[in-house]
Protein backbone atom coordinates (compact mmCIF):
# COMPACT_ATOMS: atom_id res chain seq x y z
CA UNK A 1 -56.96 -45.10 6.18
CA UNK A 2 -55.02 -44.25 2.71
CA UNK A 3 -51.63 -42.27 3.10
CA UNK A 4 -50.44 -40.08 0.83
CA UNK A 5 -47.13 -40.17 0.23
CA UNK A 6 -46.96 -38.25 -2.95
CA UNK A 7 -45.47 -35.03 -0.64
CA UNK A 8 -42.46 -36.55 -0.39
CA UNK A 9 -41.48 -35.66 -4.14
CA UNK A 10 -41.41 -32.08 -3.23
CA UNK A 11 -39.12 -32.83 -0.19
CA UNK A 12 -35.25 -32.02 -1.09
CA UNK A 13 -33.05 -35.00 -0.21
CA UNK A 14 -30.05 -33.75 1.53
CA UNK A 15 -27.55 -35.28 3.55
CA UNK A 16 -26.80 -33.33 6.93
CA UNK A 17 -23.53 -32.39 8.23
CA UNK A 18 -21.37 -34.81 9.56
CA UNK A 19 -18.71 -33.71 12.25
CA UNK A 20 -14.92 -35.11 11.56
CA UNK A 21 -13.95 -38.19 13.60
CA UNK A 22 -13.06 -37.17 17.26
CA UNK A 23 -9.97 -39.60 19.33
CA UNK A 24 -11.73 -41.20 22.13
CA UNK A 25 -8.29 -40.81 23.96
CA UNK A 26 -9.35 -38.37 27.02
CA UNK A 27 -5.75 -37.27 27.47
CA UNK A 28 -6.08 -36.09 23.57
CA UNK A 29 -8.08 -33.41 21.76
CA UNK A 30 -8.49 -33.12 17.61
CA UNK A 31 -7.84 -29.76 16.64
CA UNK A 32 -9.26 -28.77 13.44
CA UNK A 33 -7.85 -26.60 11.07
CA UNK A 34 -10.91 -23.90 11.17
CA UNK A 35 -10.04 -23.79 14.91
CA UNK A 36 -8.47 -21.14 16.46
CA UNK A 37 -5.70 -22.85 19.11
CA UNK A 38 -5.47 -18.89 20.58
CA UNK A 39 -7.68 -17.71 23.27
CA UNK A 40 -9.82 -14.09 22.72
CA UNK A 41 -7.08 -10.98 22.88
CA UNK A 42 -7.25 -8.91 26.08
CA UNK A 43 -9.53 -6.66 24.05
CA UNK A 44 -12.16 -9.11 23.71
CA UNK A 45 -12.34 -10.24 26.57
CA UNK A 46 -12.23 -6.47 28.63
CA UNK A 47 -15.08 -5.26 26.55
CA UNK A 48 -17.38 -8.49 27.38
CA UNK A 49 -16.66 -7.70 30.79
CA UNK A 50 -17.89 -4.62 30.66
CA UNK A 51 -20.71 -5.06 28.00
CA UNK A 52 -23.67 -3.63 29.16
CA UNK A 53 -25.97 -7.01 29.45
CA UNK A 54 -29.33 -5.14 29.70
CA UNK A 55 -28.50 -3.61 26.35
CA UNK A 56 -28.96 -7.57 24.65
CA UNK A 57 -32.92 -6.88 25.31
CA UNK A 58 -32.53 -4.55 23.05
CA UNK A 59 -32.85 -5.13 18.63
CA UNK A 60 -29.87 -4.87 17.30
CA UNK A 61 -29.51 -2.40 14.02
CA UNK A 62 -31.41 -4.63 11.67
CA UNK A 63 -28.27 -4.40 8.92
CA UNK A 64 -25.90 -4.38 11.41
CA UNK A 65 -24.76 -1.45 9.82
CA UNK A 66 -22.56 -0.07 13.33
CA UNK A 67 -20.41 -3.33 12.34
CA UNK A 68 -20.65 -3.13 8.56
CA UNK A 69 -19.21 0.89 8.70
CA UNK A 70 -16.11 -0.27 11.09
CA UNK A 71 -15.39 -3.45 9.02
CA UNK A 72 -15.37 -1.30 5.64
CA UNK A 73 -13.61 1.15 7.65
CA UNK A 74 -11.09 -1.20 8.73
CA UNK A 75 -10.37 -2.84 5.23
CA UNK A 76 -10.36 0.44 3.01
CA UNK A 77 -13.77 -0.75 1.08
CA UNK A 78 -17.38 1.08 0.75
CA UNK A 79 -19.81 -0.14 3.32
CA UNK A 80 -22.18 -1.68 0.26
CA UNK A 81 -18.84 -3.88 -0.57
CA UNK A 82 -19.60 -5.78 3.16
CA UNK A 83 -21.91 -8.30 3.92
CA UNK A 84 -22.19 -9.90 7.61
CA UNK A 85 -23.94 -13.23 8.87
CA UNK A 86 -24.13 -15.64 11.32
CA UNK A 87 -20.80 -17.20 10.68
CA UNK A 88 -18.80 -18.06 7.82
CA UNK A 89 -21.10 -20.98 7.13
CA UNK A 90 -24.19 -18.33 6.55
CA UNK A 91 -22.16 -16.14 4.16
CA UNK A 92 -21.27 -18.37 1.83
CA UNK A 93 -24.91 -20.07 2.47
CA UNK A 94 -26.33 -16.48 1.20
CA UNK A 95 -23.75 -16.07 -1.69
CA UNK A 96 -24.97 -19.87 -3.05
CA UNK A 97 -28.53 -18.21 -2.91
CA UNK A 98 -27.75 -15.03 -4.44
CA UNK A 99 -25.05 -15.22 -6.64
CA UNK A 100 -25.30 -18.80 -8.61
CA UNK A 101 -28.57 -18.92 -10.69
CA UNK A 102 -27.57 -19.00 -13.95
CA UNK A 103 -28.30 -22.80 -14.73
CA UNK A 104 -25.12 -23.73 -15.32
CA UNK A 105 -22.44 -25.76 -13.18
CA UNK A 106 -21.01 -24.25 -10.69
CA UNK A 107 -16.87 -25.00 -10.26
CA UNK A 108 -15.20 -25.78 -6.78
CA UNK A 109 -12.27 -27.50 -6.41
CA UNK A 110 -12.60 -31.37 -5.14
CA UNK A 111 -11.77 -30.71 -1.47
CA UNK A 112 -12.98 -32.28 1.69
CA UNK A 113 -14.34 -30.43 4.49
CA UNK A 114 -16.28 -28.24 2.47
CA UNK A 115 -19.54 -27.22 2.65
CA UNK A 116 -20.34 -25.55 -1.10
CA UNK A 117 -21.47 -29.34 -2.55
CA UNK A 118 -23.72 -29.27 0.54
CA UNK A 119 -25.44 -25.36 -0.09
CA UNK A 120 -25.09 -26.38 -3.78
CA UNK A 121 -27.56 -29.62 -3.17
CA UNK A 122 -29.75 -27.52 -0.96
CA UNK A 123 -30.47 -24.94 -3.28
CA UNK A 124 -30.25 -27.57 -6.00
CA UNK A 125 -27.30 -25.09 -7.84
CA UNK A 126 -25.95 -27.73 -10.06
CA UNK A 127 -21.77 -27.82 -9.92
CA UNK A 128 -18.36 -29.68 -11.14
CA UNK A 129 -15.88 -30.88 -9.11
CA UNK A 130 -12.27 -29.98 -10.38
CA UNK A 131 -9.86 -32.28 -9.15
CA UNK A 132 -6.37 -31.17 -7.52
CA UNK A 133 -2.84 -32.01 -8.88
CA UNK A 134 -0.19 -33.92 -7.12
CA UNK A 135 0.85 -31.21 -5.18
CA UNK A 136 -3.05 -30.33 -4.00
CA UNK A 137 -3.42 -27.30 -5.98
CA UNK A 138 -6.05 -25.95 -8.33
CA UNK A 139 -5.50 -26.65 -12.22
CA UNK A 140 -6.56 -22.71 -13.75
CA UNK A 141 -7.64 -24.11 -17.01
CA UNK A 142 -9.99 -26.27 -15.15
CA UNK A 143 -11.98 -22.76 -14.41
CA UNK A 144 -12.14 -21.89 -18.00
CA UNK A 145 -14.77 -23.64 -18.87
CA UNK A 146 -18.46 -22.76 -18.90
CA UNK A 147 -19.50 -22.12 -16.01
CA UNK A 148 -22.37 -20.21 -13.72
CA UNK A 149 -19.92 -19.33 -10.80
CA UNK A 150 -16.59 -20.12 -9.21
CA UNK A 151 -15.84 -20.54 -5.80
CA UNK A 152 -12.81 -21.91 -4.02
CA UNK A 153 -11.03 -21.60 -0.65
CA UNK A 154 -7.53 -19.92 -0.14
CA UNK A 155 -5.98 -21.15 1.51
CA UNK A 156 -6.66 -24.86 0.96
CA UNK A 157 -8.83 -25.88 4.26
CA UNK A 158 -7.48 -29.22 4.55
CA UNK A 159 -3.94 -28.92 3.08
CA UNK A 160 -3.13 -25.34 3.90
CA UNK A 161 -1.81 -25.08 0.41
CA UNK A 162 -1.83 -21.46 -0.75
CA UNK A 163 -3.20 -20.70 -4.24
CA UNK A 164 -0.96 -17.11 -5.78
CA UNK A 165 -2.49 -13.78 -6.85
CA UNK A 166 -1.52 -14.50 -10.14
CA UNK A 167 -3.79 -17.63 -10.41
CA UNK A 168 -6.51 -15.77 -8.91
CA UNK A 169 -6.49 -13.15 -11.63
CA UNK A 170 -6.07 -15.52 -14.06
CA UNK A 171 -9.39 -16.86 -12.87
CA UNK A 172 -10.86 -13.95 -12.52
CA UNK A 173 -9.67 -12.43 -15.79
CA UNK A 174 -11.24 -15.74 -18.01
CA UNK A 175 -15.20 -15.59 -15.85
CA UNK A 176 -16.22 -11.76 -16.21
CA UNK A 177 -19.87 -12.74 -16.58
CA UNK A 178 -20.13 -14.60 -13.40
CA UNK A 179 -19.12 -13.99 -9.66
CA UNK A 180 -16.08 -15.59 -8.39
CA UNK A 181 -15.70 -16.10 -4.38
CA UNK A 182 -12.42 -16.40 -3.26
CA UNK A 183 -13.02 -18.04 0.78
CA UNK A 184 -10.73 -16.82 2.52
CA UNK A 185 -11.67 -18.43 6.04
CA UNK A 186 -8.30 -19.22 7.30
CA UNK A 187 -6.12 -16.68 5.78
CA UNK A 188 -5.65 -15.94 9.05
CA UNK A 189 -3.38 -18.99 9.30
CA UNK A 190 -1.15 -18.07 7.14
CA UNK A 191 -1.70 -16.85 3.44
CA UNK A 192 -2.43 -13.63 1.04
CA UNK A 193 -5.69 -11.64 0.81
CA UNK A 194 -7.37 -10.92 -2.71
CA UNK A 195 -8.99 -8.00 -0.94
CA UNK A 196 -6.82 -5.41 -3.24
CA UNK A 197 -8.19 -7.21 -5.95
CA UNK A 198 -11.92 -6.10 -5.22
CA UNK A 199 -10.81 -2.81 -6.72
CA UNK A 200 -9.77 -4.32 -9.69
CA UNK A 201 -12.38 -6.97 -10.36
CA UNK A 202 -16.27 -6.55 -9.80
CA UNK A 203 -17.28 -9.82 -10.16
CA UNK A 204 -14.97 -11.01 -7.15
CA UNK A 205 -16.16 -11.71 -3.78
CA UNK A 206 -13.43 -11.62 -0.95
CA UNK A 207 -13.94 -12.79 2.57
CA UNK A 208 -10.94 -11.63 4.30
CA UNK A 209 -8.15 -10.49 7.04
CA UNK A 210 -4.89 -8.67 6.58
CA UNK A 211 -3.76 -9.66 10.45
CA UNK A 212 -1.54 -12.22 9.10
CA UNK A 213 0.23 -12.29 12.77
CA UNK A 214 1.64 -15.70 12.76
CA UNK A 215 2.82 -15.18 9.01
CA UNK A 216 4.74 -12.50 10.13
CA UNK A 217 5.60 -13.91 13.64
CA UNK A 218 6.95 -16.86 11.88
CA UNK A 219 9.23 -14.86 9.06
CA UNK A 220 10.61 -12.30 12.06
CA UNK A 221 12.00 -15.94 13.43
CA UNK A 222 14.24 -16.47 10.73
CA UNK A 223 16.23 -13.35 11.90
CA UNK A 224 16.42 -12.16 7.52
CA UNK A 225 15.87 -9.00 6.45
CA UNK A 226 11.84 -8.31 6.13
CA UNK A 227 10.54 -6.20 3.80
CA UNK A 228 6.43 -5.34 3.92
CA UNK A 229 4.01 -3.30 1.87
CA UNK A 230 1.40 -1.53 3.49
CA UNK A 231 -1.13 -0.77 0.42
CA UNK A 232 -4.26 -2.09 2.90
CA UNK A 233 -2.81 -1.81 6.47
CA UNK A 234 -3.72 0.90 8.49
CA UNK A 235 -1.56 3.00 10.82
CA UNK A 236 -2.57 0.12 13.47
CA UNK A 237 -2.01 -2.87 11.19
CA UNK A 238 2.03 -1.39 10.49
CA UNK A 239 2.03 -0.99 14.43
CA UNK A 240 1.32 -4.24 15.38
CA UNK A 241 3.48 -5.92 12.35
CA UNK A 242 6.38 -4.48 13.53
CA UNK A 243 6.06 -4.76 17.32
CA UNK A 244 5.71 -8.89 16.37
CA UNK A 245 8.98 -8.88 14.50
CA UNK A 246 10.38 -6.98 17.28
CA UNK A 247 9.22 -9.32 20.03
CA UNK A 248 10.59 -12.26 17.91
CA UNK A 249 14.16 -10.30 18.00
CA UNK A 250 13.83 -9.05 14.17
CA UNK A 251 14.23 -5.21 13.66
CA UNK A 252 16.20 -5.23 10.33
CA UNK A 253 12.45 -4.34 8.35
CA UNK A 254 11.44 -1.95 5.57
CA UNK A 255 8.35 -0.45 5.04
CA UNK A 256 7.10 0.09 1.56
CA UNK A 257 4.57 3.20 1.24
CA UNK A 258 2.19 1.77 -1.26
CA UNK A 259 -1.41 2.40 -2.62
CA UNK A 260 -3.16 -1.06 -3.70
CA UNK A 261 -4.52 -0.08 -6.89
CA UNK A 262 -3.58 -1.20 -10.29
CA UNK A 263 -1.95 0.55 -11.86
CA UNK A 264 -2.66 3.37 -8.85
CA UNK A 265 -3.92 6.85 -9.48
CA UNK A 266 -1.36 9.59 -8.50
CA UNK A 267 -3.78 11.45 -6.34
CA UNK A 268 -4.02 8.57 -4.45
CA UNK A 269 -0.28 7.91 -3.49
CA UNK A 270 0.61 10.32 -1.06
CA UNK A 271 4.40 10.40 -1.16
CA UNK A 272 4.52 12.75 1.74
CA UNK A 273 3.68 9.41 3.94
CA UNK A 274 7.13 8.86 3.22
CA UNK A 275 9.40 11.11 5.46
CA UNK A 276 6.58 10.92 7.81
CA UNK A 277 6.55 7.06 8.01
CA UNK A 278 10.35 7.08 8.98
CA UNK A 279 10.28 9.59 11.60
CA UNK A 280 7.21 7.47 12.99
CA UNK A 281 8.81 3.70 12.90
CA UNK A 282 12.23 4.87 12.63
CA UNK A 283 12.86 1.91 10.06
CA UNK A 284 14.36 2.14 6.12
CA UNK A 285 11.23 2.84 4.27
CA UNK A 286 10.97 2.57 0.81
CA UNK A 287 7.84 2.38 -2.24
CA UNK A 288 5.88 0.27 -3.78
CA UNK A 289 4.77 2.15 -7.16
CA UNK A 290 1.61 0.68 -9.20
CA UNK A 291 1.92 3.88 -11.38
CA UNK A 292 2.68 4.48 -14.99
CA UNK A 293 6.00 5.50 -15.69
CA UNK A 294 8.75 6.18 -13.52
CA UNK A 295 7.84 9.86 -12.20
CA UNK A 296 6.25 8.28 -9.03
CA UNK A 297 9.30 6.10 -8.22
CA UNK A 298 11.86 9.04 -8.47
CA UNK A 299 10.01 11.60 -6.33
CA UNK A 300 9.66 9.00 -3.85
CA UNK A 301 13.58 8.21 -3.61
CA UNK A 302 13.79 12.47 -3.16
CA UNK A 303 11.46 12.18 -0.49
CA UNK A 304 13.32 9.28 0.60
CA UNK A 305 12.97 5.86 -0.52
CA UNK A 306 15.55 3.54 -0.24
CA UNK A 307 13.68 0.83 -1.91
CA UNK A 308 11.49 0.74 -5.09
CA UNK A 309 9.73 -1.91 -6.07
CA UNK A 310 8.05 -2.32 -9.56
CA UNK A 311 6.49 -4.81 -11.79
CA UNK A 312 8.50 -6.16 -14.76
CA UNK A 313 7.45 -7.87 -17.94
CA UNK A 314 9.50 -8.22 -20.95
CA UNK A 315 6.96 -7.53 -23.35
CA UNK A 316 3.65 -5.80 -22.44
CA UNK A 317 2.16 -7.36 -25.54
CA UNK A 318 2.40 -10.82 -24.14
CA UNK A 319 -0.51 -9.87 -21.99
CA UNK A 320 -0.94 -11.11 -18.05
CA UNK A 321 -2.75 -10.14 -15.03
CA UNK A 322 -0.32 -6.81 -13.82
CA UNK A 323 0.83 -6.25 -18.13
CA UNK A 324 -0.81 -2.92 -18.58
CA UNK A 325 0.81 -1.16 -15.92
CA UNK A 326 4.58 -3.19 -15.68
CA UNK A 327 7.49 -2.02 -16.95
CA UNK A 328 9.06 -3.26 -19.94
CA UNK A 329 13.25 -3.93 -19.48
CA UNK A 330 14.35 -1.31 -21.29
CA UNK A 331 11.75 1.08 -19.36
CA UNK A 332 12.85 0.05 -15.94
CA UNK A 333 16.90 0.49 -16.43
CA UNK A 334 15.34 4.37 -17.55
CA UNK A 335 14.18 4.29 -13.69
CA UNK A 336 16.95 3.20 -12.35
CA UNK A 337 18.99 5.30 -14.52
CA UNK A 338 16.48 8.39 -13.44
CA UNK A 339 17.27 6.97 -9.71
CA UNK A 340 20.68 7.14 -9.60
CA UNK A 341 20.67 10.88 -10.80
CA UNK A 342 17.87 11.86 -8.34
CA UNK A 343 20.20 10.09 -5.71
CA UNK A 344 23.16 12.15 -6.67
CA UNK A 345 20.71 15.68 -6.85
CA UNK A 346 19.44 15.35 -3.32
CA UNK A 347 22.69 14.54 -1.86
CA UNK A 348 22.96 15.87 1.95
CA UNK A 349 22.19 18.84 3.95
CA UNK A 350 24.61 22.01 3.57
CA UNK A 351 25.02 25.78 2.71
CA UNK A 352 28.65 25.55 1.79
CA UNK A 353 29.54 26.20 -1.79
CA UNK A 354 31.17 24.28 -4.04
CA UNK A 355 34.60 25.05 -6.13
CA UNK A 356 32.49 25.82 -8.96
CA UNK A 357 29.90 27.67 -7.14
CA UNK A 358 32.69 29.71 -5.37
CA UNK A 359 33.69 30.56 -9.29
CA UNK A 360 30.55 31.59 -10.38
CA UNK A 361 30.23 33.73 -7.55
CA UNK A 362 32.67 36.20 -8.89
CA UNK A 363 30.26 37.25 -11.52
CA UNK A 364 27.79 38.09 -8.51
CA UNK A 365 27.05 41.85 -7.78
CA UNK A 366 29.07 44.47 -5.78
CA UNK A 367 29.59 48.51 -5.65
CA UNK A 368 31.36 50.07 -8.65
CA UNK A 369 31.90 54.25 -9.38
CA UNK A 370 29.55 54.75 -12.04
CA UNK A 371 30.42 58.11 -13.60
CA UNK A 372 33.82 60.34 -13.85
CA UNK A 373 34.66 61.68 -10.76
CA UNK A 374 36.78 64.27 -9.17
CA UNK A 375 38.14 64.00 -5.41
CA UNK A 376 35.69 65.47 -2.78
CA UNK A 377 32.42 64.71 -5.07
CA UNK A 378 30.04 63.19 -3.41
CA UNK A 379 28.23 59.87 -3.97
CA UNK A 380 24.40 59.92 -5.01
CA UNK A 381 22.80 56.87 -7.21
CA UNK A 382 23.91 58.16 -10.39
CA UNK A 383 27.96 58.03 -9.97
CA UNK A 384 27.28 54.75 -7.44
CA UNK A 385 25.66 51.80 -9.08
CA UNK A 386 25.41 47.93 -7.94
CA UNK A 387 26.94 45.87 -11.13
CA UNK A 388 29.16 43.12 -11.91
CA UNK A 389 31.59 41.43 -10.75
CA UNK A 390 32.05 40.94 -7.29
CA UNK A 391 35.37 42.82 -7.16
CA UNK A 392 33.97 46.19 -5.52
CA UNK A 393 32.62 46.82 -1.97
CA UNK A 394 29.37 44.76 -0.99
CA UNK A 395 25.89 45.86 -2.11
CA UNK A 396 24.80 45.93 1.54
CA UNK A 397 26.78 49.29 1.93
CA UNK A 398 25.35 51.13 -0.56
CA UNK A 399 22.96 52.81 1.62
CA UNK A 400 25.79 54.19 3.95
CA UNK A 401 28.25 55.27 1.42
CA UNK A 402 25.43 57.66 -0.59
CA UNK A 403 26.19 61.45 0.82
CA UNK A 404 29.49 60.78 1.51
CA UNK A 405 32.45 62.23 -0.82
CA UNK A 406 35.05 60.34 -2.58
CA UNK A 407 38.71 60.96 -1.89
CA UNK A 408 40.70 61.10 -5.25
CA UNK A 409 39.26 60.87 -8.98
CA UNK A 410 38.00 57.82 -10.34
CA UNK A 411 37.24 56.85 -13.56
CA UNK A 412 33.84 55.31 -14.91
CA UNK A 413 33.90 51.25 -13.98
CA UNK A 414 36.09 51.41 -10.64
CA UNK A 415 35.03 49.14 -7.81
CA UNK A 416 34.27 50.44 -5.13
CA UNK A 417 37.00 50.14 -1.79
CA UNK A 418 36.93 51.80 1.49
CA UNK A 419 39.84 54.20 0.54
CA UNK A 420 37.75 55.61 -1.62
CA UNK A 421 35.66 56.97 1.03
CA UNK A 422 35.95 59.90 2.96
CA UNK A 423 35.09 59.43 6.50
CA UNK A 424 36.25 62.71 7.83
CA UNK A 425 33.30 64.80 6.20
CA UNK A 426 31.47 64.32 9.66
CA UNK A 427 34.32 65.74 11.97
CA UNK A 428 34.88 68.97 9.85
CA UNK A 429 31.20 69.65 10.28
């Protein structure tokens, strides 16, 4: 019998997943960091409870598009922007397929516990390791190079270390040929989402949550002032934020009305929200203005902002990742300048008059003898006119005073008083 092995060069070599090392302690369990120590929310768990079960016969939507239209609901993107699989695992399994094909290395950044040297041997993508620095974050330069994709996770799996937005746009801003995928698996434990970036950059690929509840559970503890944008949070999201900072004893929290674009159209920004998000949460609210200029930032103190919060650069020229729409120094003490004015013009509610509008009123209108008259003439709109100053009778009485007759002769330019009227004409009739 002659075998032929010659099969086995078309066979990929891959090695499979090993799990991480488990205690054999039974009074101890290993708790990795892509597990979630928190059981399902009362949500979850009512609506399994009363899932109907004969419904799972059934084929699901084959593009799970029910779920794909809430999520992009949810997150403020365009259905086409979501993708959904079986798991994290099968995402970024997909995006390996789709998305890296050039021929040319992939970059990821020399973690453990990570599966993209394992999708990249499978789909033989070849790829470069970058190594970490000392203090286990990513070198930027190190994702300059050529390169047919970048993909790295934020927060660090293993280390929890969180990369900034500025890095990420540095990143982004230096690979606008390829796709970068920023995996954002446990952002949930504590750490930003690149998600407003997605309107910025096409070529990035977010996986991600703004429900950063133990973020904000764990700043709310430190009892300081809190202050939170809500450019991707819906009316829930703000809800739930500020309920946890009240359950951990924290109230002192401003809300910043903001519109996560950059720089942000004005028919987007909705100042309005303002007022309205006050009376709602009854906290200080204040803005966060991507906008050029400073025309944004004022209205939104006269509608009520107590805080404004803009970006700075001192020279626009020197480039960066939020340069075209930051103000430069000189620019920004123009807003505050504008601010301070617009503080002074809104000033508080009242109908009293000032000394100076008390003044001016004096030059406001009132009844006056407009022609030569001789006692017992009588008034008609010729010889009784409404003019300046405010000396004479009030217009209001013009109507009653026409048909009546004067008492004594007036000159041309006399204002008007009641002794000038006779009120007996009536009687005698």
């Amino acid at each position: 019998m002659v075998i032929n092995m010659k099969w086995e060069e078309n066979v990929r070599k891959v090695v499979p997943y090993v799990a991480g090392e488990q205690p054999n302690r039974p009074n101890m369990i290993k708790l990795n960091t892509n597990e979630c120590p928190y059981p399902p929310a009362p949500g979850v768990r009512k609506a399994a409870e009363n899932m109907e079960s004969a419904a799972l016969r059934l084929y699901p939507n084959s593009n799970a598009q029910p779920l794909v239209d809430e999520l992009a609901a949810y997150y403020g993107v365009k259905p086409e922007q979501v993708f959904v699989g079986v798991g994290s695992d099968d995402v970024l399994s997909m995006a390996f397929l789709t998305f890296f094909n050039s021929g040319k290395p992939v970059l990821f950044p020399d973690v453990t516990y990570s599966f993209y040297d394992v999708w990249a041997d499978l789909y033989r993508i070849p790829y470069h390791t970058c190594a970490l620095d000392e203090n286990w974050h990513m070198n930027p330069e190190d994702y300059k190079q050529p390169n047919g994709g970048v993909i790295f996770p934020n927060p660090n799996a293993p280390t929890g270390v969180e990369e900034p937005q500025a890095m990420i746009e540095e990143i982004l801003q230096a690979n606008p040929d390829v796709v970068v995928i920023v995996d954002e698996a446990y952002v949930d434990f504590g750490g930003t989402s690149a998600l407003p970036l997605l309107k910025k950059y096409e070529n990035l690929l977010a996986s991600f949550e703004i429900n950063d509840i133990p973020f904000i559970r764990k700043i709310a503890r430190t009892g300081k002032p809190i202050i939170m944008s809500t450019g991707i949070a819906y009316l829930a999201d703000i809800e739930l934020a500020l309920r946890t900072c009240k359950e951990e004893g924290n109230e002192n929290v401003i809300l910043l009305k903001c519109t996560s674009a950059y720089p942000a159209p004005y028919e987007d920004i909705n100042l309005k929200t303002i007022p309205s998000m006050k009376e709602v949460f009854d906290c200080v609210v204040g803005l966060s203005d991507h906008t050029m200029g400073c025309a944004v930032a004022g209205a939104g103190v006269a509608l009520g902002a107590k805080v404004v919060e803009k970006h700075l650069t001192l020279r626009r020229a020197d480039g960066g990742a939020d340069a075209a729409f930051s103000m430069e120094p000189e620019e920004f003490k123009e807003m505050v300048d504008h601010i301070r004015m617009i503080e002074k013009a809104v000033g508080k509610v009242t109908y009293d008059l000032t000394p100076k509008q008390k003044k001016s009123r004096e030059h406001s209108r009132s009844l006056f003898v407009a022609q030569d008259m001789k006692a017992g003439d009588v008034f008609t709109p010729e010889n009784l006119r409404s003019v300046r100053p405010s000396c004479g009778l009030h217009t209001r009485y013009y109507e009653e005073l026409l048909g009546k007759r004067i008492t004594r002769d007036a000159r041309l330019g006399t204002p008007m008083d009641w002794s000038l009227v006779d009120f007996t004409e009536k009687e005698q009739q």
